[in-house]
N, C-alpha and C. Protein backbone atom coordinates (compact mmCIF):
# COMPACT_ATOMS: atom_id res chain seq x y z
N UNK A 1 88.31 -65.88 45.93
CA UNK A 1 87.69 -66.65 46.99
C UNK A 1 86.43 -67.30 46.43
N UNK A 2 86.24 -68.35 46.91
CA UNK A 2 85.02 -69.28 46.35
C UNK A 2 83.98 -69.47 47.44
N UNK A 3 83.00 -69.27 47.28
CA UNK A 3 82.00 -69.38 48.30
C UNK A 3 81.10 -70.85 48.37
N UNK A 4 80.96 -71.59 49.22
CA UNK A 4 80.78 -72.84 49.15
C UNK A 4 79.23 -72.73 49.71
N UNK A 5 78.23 -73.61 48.91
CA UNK A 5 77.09 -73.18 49.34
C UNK A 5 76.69 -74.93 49.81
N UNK A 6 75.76 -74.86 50.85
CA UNK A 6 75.32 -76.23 51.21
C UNK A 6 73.95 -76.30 51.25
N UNK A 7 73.19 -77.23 51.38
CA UNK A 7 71.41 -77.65 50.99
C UNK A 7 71.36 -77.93 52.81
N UNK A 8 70.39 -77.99 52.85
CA UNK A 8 69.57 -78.53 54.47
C UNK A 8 70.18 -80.24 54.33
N UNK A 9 69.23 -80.92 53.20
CA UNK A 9 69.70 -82.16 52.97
C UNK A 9 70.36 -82.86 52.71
N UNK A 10 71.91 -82.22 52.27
CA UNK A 10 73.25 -82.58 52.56
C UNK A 10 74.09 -82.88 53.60
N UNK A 11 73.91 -81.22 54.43
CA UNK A 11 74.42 -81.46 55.58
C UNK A 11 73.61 -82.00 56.51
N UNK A 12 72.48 -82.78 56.77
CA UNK A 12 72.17 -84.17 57.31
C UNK A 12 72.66 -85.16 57.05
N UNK A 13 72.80 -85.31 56.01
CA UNK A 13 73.34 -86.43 55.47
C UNK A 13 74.95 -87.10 56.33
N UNK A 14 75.36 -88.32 56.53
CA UNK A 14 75.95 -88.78 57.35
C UNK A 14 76.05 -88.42 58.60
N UNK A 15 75.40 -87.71 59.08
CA UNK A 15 74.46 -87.04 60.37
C UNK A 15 74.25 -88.69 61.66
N UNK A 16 74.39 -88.50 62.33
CA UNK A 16 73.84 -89.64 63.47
C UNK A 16 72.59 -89.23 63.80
N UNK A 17 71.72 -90.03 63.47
CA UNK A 17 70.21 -89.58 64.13
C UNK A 17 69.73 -90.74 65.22
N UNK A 18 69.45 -89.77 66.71
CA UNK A 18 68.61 -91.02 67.75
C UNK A 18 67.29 -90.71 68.08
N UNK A 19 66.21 -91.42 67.89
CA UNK A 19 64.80 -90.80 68.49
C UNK A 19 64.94 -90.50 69.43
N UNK A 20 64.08 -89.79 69.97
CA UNK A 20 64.04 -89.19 71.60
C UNK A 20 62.15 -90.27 71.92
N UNK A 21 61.54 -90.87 71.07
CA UNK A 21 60.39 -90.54 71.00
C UNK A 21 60.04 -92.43 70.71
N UNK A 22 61.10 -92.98 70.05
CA UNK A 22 60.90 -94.65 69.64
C UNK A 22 62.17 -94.83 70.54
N UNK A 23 62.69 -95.51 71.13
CA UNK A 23 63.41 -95.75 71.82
C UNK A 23 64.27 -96.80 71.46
N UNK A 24 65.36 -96.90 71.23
CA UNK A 24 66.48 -98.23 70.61
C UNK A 24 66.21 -97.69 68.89
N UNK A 25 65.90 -96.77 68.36
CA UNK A 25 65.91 -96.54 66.69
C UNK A 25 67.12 -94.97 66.66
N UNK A 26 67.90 -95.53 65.85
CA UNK A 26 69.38 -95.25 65.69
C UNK A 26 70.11 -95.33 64.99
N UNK A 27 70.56 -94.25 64.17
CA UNK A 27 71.96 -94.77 63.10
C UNK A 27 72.21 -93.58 62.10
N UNK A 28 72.46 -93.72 61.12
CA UNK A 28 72.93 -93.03 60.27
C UNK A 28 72.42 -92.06 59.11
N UNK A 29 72.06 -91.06 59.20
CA UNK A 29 71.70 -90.35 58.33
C UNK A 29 72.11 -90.63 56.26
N UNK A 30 70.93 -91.20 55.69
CA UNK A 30 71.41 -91.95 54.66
C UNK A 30 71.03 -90.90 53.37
N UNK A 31 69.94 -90.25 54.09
CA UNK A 31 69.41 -89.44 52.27
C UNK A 31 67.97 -88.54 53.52
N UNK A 32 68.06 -87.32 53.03
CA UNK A 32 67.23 -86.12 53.59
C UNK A 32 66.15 -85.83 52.59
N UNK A 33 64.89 -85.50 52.86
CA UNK A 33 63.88 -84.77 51.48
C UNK A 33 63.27 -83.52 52.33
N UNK A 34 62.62 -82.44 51.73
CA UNK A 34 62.43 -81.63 52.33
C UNK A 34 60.76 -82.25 52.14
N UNK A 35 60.11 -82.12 52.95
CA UNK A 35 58.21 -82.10 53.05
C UNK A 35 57.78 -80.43 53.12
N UNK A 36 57.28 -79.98 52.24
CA UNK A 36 56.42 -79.07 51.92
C UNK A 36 55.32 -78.99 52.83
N UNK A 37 54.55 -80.53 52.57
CA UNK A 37 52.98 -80.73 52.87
C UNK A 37 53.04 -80.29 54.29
N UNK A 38 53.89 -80.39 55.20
CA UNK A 38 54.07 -80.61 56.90
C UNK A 38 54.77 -79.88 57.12
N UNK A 39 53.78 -78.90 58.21
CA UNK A 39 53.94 -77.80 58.89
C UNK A 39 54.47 -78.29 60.58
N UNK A 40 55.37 -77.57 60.95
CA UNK A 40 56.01 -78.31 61.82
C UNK A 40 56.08 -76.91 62.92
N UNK A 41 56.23 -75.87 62.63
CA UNK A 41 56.30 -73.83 63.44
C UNK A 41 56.44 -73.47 62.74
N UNK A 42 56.28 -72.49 63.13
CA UNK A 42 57.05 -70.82 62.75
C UNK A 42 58.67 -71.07 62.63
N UNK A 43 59.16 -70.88 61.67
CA UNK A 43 61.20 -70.74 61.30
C UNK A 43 61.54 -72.01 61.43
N UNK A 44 60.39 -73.37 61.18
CA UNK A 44 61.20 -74.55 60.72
C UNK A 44 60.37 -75.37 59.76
N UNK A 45 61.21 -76.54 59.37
CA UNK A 45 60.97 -77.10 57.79
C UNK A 45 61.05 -78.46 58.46
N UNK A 46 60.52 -78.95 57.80
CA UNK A 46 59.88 -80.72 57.88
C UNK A 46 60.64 -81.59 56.83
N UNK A 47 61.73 -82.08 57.08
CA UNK A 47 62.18 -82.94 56.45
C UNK A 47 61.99 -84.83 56.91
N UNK A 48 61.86 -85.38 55.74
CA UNK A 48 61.79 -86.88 55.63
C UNK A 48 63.13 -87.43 55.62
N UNK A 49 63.57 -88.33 56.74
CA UNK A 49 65.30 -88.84 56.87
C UNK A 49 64.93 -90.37 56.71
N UNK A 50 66.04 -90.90 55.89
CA UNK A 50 66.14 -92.46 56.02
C UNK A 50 67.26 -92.73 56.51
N UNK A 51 67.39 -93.61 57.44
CA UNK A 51 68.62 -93.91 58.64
C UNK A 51 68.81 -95.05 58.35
N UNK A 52 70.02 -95.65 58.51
CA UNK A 52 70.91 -97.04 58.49
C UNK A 52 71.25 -97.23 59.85
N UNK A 53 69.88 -97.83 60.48
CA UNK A 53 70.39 -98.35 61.75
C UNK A 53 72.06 -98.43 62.35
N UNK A 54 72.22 -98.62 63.45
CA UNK A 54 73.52 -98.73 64.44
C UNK A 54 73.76 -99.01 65.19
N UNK A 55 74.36 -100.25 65.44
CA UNK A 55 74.18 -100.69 66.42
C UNK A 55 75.95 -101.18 66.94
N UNK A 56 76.46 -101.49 68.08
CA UNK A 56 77.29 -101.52 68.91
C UNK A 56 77.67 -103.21 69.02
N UNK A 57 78.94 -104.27 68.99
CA UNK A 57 78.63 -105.10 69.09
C UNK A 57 79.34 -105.32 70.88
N UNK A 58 79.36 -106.38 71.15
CA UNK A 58 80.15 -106.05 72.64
C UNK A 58 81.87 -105.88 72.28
N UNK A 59 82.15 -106.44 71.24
CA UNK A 59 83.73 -105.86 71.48
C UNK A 59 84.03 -104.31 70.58
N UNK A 60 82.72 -103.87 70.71
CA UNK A 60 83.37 -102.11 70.39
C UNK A 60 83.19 -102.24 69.65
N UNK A 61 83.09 -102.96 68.13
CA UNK A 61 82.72 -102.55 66.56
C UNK A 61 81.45 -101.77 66.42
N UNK A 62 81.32 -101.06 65.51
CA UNK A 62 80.19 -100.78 65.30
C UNK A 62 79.54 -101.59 63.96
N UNK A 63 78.14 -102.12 64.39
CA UNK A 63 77.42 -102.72 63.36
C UNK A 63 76.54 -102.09 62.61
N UNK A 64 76.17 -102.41 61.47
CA UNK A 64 74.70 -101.60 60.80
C UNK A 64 74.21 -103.50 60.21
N UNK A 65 72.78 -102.79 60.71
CA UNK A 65 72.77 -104.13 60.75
C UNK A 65 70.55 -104.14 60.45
N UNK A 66 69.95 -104.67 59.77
CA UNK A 66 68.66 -104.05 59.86
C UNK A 66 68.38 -103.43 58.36
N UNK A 67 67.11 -103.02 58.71
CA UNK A 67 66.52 -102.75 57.62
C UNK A 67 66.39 -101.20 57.81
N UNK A 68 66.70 -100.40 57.12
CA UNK A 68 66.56 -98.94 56.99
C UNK A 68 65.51 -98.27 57.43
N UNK A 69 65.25 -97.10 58.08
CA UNK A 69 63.79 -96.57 58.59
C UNK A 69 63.87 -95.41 58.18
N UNK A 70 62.81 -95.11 58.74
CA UNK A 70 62.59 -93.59 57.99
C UNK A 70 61.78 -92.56 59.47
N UNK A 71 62.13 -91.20 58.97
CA UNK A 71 61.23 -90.53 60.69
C UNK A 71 61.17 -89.15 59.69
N UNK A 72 60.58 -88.19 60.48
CA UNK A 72 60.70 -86.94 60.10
C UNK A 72 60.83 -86.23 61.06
N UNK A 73 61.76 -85.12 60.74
CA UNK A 73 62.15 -84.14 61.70
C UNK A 73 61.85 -82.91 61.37
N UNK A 74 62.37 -81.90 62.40
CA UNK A 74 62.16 -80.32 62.02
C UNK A 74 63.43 -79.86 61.95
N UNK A 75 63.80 -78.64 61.21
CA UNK A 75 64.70 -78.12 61.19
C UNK A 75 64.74 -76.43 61.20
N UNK A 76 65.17 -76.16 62.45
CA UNK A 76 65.04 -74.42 62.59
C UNK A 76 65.76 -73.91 61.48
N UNK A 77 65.27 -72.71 60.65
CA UNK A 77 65.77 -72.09 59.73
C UNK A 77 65.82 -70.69 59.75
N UNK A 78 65.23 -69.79 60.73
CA UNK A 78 65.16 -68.83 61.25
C UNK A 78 65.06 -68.46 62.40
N UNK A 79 64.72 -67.46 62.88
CA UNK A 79 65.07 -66.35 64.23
C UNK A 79 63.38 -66.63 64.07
């Protein structure tokens, strides 16, 4: 049996990310970094995400369309 190990910043990766906080900023999880410097609680980690916008056209396609952004999030890692 092989045990498959994964990073924080992988499995974000192709991730859908929507602000709760900028409103209309949206899209695709492109590349994760972990931030050290930024303390975020107790049992979570501060990562830096760059997103590939997403956007909807009216006949149902989905577009990417824009210039790439960047946000930082938290990520619970413990109890």
């Amino acid at each position: 049996m092989s045990i498959k190990t994964y990073s924080i910043e992988t499995l974000l990766e192709g991730k859908v990310y929507r602000s709760h906080n900028r409103r209309g900023l949206e899209g695709i999880i492109q590349n994760a970094e972990k931030r050290s410097s930024v303390w975020c609680g107790e049992n979570f980690e501060a990562y830096t995400i760059q997103v590939r916008p997403q956007y909807s056209s009216t006949s149902g396609n989905t577009l990417f369309n824009g210039k790439d952004f960047y946000a930082t999030i938290a990520v619970k890692v413990g109890e």
